[in-house]
C-alpha atoms as a PDB file:
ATOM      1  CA  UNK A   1       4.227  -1.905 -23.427  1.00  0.00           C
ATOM      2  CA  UNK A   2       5.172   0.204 -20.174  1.00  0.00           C
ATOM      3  CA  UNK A   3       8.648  -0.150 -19.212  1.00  0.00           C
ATOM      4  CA  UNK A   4       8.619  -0.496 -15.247  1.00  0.00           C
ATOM      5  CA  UNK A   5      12.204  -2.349 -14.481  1.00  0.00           C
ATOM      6  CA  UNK A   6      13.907   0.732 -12.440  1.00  0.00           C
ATOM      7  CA  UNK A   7      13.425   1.264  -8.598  1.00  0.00           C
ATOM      8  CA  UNK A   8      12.725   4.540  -7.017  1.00  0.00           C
ATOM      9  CA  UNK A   9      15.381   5.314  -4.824  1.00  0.00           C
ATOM     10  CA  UNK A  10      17.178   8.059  -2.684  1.00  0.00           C
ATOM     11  CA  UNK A  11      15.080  10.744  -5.197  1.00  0.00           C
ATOM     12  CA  UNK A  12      15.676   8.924  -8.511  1.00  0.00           C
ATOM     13  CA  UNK A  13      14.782   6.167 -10.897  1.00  0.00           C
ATOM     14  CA  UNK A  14      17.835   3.415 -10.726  1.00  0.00           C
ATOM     15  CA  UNK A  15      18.630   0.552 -12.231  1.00  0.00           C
ATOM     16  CA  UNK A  16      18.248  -2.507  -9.867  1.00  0.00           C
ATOM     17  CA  UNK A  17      21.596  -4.082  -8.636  1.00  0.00           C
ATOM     18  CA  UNK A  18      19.836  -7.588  -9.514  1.00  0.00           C
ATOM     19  CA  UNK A  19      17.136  -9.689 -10.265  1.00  0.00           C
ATOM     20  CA  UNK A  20      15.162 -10.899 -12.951  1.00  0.00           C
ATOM     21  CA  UNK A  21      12.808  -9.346 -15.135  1.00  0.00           C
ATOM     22  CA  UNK A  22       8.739 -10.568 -15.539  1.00  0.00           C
ATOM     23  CA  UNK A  23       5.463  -9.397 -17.413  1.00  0.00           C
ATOM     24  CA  UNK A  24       2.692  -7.643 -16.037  1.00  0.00           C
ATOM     25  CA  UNK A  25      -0.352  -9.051 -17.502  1.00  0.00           C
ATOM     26  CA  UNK A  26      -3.748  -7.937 -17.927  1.00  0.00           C
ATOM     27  CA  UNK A  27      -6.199 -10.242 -16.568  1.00  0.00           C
ATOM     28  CA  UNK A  28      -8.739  -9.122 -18.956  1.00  0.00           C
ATOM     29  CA  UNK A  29      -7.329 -10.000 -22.156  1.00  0.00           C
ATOM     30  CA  UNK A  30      -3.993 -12.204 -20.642  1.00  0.00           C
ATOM     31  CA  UNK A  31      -1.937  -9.929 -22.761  1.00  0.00           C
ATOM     32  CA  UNK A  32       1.363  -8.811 -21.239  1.00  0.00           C
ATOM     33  CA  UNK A  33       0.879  -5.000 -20.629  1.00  0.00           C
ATOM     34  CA  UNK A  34       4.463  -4.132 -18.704  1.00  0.00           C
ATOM     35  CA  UNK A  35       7.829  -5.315 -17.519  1.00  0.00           C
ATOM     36  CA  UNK A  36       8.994  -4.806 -13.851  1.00  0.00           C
ATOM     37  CA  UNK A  37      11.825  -6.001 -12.262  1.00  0.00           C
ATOM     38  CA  UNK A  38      11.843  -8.191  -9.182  1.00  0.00           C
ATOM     39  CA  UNK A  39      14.513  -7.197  -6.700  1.00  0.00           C
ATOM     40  CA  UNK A  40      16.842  -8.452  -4.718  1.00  0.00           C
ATOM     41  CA  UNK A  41      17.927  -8.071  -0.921  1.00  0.00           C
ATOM     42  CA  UNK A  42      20.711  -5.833  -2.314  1.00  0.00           C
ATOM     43  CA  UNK A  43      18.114  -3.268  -3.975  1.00  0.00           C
ATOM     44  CA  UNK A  44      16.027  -3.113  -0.451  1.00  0.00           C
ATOM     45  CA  UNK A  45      19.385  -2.265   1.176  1.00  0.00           C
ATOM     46  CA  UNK A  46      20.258   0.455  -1.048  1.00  0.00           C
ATOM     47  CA  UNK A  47      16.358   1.718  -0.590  1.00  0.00           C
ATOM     48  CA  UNK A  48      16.692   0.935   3.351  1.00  0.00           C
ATOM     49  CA  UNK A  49      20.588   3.002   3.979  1.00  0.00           C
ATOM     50  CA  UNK A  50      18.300   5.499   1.549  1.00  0.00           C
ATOM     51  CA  UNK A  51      15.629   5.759   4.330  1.00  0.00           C
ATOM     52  CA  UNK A  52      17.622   6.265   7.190  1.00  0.00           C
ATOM     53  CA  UNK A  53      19.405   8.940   5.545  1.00  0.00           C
ATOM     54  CA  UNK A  54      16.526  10.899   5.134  1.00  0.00           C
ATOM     55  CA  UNK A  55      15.060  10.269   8.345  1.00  0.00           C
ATOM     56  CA  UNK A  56      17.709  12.288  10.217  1.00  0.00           C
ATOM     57  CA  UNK A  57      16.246  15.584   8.290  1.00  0.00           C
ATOM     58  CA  UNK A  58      12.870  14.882   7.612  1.00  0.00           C
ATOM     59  CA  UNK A  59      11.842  13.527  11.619  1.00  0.00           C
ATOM     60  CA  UNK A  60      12.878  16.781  12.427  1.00  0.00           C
ATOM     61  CA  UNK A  61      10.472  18.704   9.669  1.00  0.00           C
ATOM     62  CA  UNK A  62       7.638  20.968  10.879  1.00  0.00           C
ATOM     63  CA  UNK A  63       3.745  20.009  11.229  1.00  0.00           C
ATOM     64  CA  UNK A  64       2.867  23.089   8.643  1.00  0.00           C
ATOM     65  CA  UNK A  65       5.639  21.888   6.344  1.00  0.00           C
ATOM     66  CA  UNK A  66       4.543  18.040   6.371  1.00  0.00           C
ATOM     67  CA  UNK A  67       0.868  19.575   5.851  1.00  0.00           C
ATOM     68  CA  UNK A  68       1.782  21.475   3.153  1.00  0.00           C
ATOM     69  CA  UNK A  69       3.775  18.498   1.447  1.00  0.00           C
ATOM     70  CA  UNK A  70       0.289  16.323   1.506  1.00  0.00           C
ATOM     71  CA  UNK A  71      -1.554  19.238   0.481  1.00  0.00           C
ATOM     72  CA  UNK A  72       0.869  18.963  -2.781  1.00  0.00           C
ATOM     73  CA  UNK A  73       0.430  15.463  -3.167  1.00  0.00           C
ATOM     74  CA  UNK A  74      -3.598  15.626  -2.896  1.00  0.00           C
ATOM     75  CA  UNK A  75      -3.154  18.569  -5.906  1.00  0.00           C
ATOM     76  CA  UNK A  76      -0.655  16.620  -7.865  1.00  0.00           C
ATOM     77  CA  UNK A  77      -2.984  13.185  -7.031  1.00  0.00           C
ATOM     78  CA  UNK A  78      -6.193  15.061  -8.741  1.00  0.00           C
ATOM     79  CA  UNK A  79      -4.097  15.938 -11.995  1.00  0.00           C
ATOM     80  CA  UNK A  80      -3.952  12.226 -12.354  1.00  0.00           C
ATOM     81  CA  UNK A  81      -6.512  10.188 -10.803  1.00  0.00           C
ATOM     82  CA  UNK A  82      -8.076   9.479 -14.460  1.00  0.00           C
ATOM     83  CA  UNK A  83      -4.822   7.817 -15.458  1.00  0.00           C
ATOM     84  CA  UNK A  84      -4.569   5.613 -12.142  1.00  0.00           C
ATOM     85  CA  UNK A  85      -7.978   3.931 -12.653  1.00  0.00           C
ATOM     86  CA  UNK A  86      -7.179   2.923 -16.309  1.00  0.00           C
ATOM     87  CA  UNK A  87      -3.994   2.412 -14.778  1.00  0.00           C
ATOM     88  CA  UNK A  88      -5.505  -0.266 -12.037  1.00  0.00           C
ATOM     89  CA  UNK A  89      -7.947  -1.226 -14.421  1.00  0.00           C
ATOM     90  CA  UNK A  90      -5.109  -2.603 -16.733  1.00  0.00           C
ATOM     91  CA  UNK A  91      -3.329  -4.219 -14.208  1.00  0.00           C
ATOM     92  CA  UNK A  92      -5.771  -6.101 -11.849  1.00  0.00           C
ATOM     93  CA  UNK A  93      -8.642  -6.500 -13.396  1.00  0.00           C
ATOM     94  CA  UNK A  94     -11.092  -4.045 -12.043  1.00  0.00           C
ATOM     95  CA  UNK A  95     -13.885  -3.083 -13.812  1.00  0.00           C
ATOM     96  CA  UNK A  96     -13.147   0.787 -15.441  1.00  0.00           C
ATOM     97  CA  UNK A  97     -16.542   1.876 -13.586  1.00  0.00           C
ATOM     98  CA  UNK A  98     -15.439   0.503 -10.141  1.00  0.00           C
ATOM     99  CA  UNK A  99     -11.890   1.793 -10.637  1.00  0.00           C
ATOM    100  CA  UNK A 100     -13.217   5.640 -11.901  1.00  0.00           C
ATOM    101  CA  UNK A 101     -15.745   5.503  -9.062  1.00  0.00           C
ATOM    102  CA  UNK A 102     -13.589   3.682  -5.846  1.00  0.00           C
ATOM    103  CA  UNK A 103     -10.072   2.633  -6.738  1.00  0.00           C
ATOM    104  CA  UNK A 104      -8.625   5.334  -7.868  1.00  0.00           C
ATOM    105  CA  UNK A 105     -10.513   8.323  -5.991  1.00  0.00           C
ATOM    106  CA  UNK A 106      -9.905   6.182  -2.454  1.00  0.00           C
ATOM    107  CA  UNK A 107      -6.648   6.953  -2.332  1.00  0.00           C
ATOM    108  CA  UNK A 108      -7.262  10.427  -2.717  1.00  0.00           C
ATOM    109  CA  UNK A 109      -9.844  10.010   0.253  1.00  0.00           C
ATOM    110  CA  UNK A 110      -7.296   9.281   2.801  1.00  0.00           C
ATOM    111  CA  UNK A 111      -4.855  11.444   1.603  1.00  0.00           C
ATOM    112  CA  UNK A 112      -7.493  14.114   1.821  1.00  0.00           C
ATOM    113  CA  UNK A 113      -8.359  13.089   5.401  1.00  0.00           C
ATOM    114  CA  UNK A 114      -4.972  12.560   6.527  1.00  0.00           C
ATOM    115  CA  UNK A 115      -4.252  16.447   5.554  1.00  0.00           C
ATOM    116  CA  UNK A 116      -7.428  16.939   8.411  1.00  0.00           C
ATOM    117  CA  UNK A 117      -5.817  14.450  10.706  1.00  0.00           C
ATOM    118  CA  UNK A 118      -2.622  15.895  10.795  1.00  0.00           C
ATOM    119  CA  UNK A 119      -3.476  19.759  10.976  1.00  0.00           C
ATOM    120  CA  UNK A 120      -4.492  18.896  14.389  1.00  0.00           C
ATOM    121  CA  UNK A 121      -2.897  16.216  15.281  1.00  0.00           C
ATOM    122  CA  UNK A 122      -1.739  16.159  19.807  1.00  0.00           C
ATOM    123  CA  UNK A 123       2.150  15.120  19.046  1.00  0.00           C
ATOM    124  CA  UNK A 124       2.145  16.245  22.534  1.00  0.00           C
ATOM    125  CA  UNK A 125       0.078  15.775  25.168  1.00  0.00           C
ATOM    126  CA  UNK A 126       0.345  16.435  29.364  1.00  0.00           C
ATOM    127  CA  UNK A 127      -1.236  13.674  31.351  1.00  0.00           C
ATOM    128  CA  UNK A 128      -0.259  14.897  35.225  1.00  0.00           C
ATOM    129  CA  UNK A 129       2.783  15.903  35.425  1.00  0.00           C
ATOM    130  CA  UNK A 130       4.018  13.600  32.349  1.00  0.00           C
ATOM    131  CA  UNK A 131       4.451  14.788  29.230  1.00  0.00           C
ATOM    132  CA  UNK A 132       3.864  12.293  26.313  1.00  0.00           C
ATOM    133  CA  UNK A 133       5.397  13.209  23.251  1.00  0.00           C
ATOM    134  CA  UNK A 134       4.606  11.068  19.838  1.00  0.00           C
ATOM    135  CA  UNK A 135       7.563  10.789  17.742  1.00  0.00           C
ATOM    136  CA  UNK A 136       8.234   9.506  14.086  1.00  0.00           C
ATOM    137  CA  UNK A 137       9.367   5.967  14.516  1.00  0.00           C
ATOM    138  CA  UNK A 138      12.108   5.706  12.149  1.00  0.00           C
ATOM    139  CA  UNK A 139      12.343   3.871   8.545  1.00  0.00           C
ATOM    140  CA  UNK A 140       8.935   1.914   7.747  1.00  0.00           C
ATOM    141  CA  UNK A 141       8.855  -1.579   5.576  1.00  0.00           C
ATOM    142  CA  UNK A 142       5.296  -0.941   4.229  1.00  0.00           C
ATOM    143  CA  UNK A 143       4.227  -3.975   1.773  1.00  0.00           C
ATOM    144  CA  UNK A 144       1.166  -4.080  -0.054  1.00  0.00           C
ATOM    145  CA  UNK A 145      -1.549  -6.876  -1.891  1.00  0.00           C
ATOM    146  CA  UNK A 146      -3.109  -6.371  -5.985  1.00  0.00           C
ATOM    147  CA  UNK A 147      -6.588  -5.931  -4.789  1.00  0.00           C
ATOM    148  CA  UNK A 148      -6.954  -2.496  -4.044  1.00  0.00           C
ATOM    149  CA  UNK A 149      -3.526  -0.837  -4.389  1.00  0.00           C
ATOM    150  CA  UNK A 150      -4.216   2.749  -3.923  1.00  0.00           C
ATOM    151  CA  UNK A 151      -6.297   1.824  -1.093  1.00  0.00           C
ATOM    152  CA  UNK A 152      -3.376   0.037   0.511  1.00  0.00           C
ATOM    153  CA  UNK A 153      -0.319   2.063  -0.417  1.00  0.00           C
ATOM    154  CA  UNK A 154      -2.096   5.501   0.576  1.00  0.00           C
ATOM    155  CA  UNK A 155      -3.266   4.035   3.904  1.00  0.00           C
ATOM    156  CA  UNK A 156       0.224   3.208   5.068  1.00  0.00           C
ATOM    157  CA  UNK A 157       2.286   6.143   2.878  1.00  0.00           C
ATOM    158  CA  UNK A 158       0.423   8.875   4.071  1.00  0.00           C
ATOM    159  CA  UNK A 159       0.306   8.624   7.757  1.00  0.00           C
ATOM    160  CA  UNK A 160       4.112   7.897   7.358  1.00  0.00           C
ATOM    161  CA  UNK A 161       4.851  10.981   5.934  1.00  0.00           C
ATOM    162  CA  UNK A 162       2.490  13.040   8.461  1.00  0.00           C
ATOM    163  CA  UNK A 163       4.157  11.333  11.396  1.00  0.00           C
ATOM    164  CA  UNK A 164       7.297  12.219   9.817  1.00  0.00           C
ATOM    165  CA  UNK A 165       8.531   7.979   8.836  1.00  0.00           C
ATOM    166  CA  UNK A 166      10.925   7.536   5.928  1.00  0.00           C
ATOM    167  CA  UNK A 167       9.763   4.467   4.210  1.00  0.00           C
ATOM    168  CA  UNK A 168      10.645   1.916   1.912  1.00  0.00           C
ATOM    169  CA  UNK A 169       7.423   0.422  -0.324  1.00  0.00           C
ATOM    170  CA  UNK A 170       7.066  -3.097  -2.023  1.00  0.00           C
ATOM    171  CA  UNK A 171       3.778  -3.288  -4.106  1.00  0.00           C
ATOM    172  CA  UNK A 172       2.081  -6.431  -5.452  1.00  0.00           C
ATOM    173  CA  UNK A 173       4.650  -7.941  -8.548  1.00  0.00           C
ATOM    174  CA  UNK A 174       1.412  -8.971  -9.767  1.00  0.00           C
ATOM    175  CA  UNK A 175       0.024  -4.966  -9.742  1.00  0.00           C
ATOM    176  CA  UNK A 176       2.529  -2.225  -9.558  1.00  0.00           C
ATOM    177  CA  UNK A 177       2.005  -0.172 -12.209  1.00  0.00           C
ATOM    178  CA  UNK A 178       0.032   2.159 -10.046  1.00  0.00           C
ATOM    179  CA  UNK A 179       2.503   2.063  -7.596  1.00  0.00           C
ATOM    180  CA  UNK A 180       4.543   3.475 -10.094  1.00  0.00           C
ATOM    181  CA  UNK A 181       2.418   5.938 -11.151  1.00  0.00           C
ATOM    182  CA  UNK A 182       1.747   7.191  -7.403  1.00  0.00           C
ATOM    183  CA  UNK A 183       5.766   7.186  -6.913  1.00  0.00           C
ATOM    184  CA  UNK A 184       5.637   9.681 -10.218  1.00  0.00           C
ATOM    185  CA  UNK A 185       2.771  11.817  -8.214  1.00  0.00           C
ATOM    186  CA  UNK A 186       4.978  11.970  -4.882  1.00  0.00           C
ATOM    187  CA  UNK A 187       8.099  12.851  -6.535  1.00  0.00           C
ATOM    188  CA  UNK A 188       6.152  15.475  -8.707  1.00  0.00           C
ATOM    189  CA  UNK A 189       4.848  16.514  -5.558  1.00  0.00           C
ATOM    190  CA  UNK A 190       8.547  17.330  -3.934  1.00  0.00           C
ATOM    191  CA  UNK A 191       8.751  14.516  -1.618  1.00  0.00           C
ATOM    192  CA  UNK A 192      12.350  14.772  -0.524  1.00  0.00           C
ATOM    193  CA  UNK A 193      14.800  12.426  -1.715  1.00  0.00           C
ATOM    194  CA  UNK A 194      14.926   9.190   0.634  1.00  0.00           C
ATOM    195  CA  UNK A 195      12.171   9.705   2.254  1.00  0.00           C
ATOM    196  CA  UNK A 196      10.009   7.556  -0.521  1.00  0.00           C
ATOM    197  CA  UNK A 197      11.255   4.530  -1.941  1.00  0.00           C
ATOM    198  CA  UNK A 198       9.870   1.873  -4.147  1.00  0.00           C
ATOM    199  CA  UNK A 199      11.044  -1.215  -4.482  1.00  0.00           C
ATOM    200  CA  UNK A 200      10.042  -4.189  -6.692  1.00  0.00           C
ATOM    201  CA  UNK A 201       9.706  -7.960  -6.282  1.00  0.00           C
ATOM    202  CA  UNK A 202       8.007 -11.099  -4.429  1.00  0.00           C
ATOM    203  CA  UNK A 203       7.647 -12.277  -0.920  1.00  0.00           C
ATOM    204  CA  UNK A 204      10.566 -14.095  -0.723  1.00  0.00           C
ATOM    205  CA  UNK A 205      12.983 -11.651  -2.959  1.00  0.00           C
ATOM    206  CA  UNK A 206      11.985  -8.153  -1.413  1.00  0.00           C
ATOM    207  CA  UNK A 207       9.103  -8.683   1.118  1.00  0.00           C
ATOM    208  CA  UNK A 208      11.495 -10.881   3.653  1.00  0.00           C
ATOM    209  CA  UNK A 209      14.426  -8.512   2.971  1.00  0.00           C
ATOM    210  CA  UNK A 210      12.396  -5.589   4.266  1.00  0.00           C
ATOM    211  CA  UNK A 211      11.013  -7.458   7.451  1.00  0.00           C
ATOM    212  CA  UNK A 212      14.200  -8.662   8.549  1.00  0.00           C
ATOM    213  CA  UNK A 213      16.472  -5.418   7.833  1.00  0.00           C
ATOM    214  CA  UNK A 214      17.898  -4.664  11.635  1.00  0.00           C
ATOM    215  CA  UNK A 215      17.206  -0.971   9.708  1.00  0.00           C
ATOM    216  CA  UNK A 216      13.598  -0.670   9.253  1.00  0.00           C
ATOM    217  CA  UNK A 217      11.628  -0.181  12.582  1.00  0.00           C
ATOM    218  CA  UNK A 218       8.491  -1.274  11.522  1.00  0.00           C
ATOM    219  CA  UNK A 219       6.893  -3.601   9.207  1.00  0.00           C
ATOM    220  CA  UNK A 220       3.199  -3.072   7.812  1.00  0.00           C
ATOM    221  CA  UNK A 221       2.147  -5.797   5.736  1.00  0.00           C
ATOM    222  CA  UNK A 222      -1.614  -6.321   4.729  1.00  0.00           C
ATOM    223  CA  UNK A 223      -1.863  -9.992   2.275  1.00  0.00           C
ATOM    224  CA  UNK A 224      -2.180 -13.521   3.211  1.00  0.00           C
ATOM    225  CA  UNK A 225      -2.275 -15.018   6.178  1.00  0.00           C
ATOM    226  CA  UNK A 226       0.878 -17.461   4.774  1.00  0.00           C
ATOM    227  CA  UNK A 227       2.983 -14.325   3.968  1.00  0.00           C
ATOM    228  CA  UNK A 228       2.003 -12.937   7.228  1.00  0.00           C
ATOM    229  CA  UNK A 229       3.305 -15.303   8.986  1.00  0.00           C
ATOM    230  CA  UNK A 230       6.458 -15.551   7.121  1.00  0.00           C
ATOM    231  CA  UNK A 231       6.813 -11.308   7.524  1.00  0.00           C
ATOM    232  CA  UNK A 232       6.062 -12.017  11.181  1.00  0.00           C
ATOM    233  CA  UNK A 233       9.052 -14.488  11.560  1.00  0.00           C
ATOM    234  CA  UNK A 234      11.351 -12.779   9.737  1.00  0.00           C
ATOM    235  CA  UNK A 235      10.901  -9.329  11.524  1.00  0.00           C
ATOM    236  CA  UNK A 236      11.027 -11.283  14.681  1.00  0.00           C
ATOM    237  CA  UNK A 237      15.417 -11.321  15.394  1.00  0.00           C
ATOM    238  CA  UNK A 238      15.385  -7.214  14.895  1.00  0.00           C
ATOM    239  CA  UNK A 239      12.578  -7.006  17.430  1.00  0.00           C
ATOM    240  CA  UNK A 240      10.396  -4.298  15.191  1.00  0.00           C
ATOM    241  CA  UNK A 241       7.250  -3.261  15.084  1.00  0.00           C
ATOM    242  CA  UNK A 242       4.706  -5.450  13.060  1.00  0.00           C
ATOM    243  CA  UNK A 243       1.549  -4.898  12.043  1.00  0.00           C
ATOM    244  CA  UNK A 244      -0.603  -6.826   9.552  1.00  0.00           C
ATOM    245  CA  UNK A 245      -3.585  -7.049   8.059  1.00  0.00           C
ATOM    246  CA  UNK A 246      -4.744 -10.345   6.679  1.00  0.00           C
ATOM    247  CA  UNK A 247      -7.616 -11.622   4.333  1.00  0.00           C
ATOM    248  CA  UNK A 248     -10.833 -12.249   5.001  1.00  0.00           C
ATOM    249  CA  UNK A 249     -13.088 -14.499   3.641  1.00  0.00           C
ATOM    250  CA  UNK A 250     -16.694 -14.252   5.044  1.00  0.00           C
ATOM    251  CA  UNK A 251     -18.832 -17.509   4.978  1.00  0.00           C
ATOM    252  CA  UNK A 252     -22.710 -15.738   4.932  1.00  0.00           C
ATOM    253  CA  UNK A 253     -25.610 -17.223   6.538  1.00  0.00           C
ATOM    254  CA  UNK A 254     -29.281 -16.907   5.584  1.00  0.00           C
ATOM    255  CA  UNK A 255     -32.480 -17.587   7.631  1.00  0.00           C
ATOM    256  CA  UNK A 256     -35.150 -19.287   5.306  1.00  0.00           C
ATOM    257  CA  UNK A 257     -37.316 -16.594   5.002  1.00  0.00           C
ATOM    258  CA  UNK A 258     -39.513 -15.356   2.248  1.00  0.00           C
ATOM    259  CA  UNK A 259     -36.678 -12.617   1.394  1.00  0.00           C
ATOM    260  CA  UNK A 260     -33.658 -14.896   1.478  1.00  0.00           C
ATOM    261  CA  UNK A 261     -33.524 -15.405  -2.631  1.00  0.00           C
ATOM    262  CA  UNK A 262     -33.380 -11.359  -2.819  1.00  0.00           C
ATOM    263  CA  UNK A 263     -30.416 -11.781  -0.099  1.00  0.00           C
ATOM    264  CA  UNK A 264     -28.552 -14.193  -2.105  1.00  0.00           C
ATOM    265  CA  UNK A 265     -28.750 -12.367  -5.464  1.00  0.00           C
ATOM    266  CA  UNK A 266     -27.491  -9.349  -3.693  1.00  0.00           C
ATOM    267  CA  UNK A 267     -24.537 -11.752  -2.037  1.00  0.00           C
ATOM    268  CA  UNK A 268     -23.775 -12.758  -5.451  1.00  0.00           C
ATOM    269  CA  UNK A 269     -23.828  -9.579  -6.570  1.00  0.00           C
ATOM    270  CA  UNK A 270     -21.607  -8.169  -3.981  1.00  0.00           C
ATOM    271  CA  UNK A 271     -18.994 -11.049  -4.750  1.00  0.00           C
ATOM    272  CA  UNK A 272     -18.924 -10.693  -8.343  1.00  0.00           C
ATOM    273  CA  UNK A 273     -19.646  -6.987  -9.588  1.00  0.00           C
ATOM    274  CA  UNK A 274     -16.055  -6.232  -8.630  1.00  0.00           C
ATOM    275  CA  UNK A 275     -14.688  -9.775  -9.738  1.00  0.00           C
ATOM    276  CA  UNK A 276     -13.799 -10.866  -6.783  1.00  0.00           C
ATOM    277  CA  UNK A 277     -11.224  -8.173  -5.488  1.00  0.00           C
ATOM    278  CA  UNK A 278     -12.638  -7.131  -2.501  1.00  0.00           C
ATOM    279  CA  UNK A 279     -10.838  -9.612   0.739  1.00  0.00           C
ATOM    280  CA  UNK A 280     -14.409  -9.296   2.824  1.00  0.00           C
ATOM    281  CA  UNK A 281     -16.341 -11.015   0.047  1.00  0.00           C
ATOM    282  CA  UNK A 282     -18.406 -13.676   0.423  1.00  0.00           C
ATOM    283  CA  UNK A 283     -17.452 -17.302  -0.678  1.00  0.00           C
ATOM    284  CA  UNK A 284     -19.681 -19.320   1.494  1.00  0.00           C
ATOM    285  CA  UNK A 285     -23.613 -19.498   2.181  1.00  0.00           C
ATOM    286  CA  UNK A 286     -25.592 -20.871   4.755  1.00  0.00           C
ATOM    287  CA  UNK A 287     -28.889 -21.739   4.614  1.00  0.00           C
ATOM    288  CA  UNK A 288     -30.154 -23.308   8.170  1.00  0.00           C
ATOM    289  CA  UNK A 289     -33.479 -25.311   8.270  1.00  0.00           C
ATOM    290  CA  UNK A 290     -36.604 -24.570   9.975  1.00  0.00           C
ATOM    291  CA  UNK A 291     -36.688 -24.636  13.886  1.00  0.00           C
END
C-alpha cells in the first residue's frame, strides 16, 4: 500500500500539522490502494506563507530560465509517464489503454506546448504610447477534480510557472496519487523550493482554506458546479481572482433518420469506453418525432 500522508511544502515532504487520515481506493477491485492525509486550514497556511516566500525571487526569474525549468520537467515527465498511467489507472478507474494512450501523455502535451507558448510569449507589448507589461500575479490556489488529473493539474501548473506564479495545489482526495507522483517529477526537475506546493484534503478542509486566504491572488478551480459556488463565495471578502471551470453534462439529440441507431451506439460508446470520466459525456438522448 502507498504511503501518501505528507504534504509537499516549501521544497520538502512534511508531516501535516492536522487532520485525519483516509484510504485511497481502487474503483476497480474496491481494494484500498493508499493512505493520504486530509489537511487542515493550518497546512494550507504553512503551504500559502510558503508561496509568497518564493514569489519574491522567482517573479523576478528570467524567460530563458523559466523555459529551461519546463524543458526539465517535460524530460523528467517522459522518464515517468509509464508509471503515471498505472498510476491513474489505480486510482480512478481508467481503463490502462485510455490512461497509456490520453491520461498520462496529456499532461505531457501541454507541458510540451506551454515550453512553445512561453519561448515567445509578448510580456510586453506598446499599444501608442502605452506600454502594457504582463506580470506574474502572485500566489495561485489551483484545485483540481479525479477525472482527468494530469489533464487538470498540468493545465493550471504549467502556465503558473511560465508566467512566473508561486502556487499552492489541492488534488482530488478521491485521486491524488498522481498528484503525488507529478510533485516527485517537479521537484526532480529543480523546481525551487516554495514555488510548488501540494496540499491534501476535501472541499471544505483545504479547498475553502485556499479560496479565502487574503494570501493567494487567484483561485482556479475546475469541479462541480456546488463546489464552485462555494470557492466563489469564499474567495469573494479577499477580492481575488476566480476562475472556474464546471461540469458538463450534454443531453444529445437525434433526428429519426435511417442512421440514428449507428449514432446512438457510437453515443454509448463515447459515454462508456472511458467509464464515464470524461465531464462532456453524454447522459441524455433525444429522439424527436417526425415533422
Amino acid at each position: 500500500m502507498k504511503d501518501c500522508r505528507q504534504f509537499y511544502i516549501d521544497g520538502a515532504w512534511v508531516r501535516p500539522a492536522g487532520g485525519h487520515e483516509i484510504s485511497v481506493i481502487n474503483p476497480a477491485t474496491e481494494e484500498s490502494i493508499a493512505r493520504i492525509t486530509l489537511g487542515t486550514a493550518r497546512d494550507v497556511d504553512n503551504a500559502v506563507t510558503a508561496a509568497k516566500r518564493a514569489f519574491a525571487s522567482y517573479s523576478q526569474t528570467s524567460r530563458d530560465n523559466r523555459v529551461a525549468l519546463l524543458q526539465k520537467i517535460v524530460e523528467v515527465y517522459e522518464s515517468r509517464i509509464g508509471e503515471l498511467a498505472e498510476t491513474i489507472s489505480g486510482e480512478m478507474g481508467s481503463p490502462i489503454w485510455l490512461s497509456r494512450a490520453a491520461q498520462a501523455p496529456v499532461g505531457l502535451r501541454h507541458l510540451s506546448e506551454m515550453v512553445k507558448v512561453l519561448a515567445s510569449f509578448p510580456f510586453e507589448e506598446l499599444k501608442g504610447s502605452t506600454l502594457l507589461r504582463r506580470e506574474p500575479i502572485g500566489v495561485c490556489g489551483l484545485i483540481t477534480p479525479w477525472n482527468w488529473p494530469m489533464n487538470q493539474i498540468v493545465c493550471k501548473v504549467a502556465p503558473a510557472l511560465a508566467a512566473g506564479c508561486t502556487m499552492v495545489l489541492k488534488p482530488s482526495e478521491i485521486a491524488p496519487l498522481s498528484a503525488c507522483l507529478f510533485t516527485e517529477i517537479l521537484h526532480e526537475a529543480g523546481v525551487p523550493a516554495g514555488v510548488f506546493n501540494m496540499v491534501n484534503g476535501d472541499g471544505p478542509g483545504v479547498g475553502s482554506a485556499i479560496a479565502s486566504h487574503p494570501d493567494v491572488a487567484m483561485v482556479s478551480f475546475t469541479g462541480s458546479t456546488r463546489a464552485g459556488v462555494a470557492v466563489a463565495l469564499a474567495a469573494a471578502p479577499t477580492v481575488k481572482r476566480v476562475t472556474q471551470e464546471l461540469e458538463v453534462n450534454l443531453p444529445t439529440s437525434y433526428w429519426m433518420t435511417r442512421t440514428w441507431p449507428k449514432l446512438l451506439r457510437r453515443g454509448h460508446k463515447d459515454a462508456f469506453s472511458t467509464v464515464g470520466n470524461p465531464a462532456m459525456r453524454p447522459l441524455a438522448y433525444w429522439f424527436p418525432g417526425p415533422r
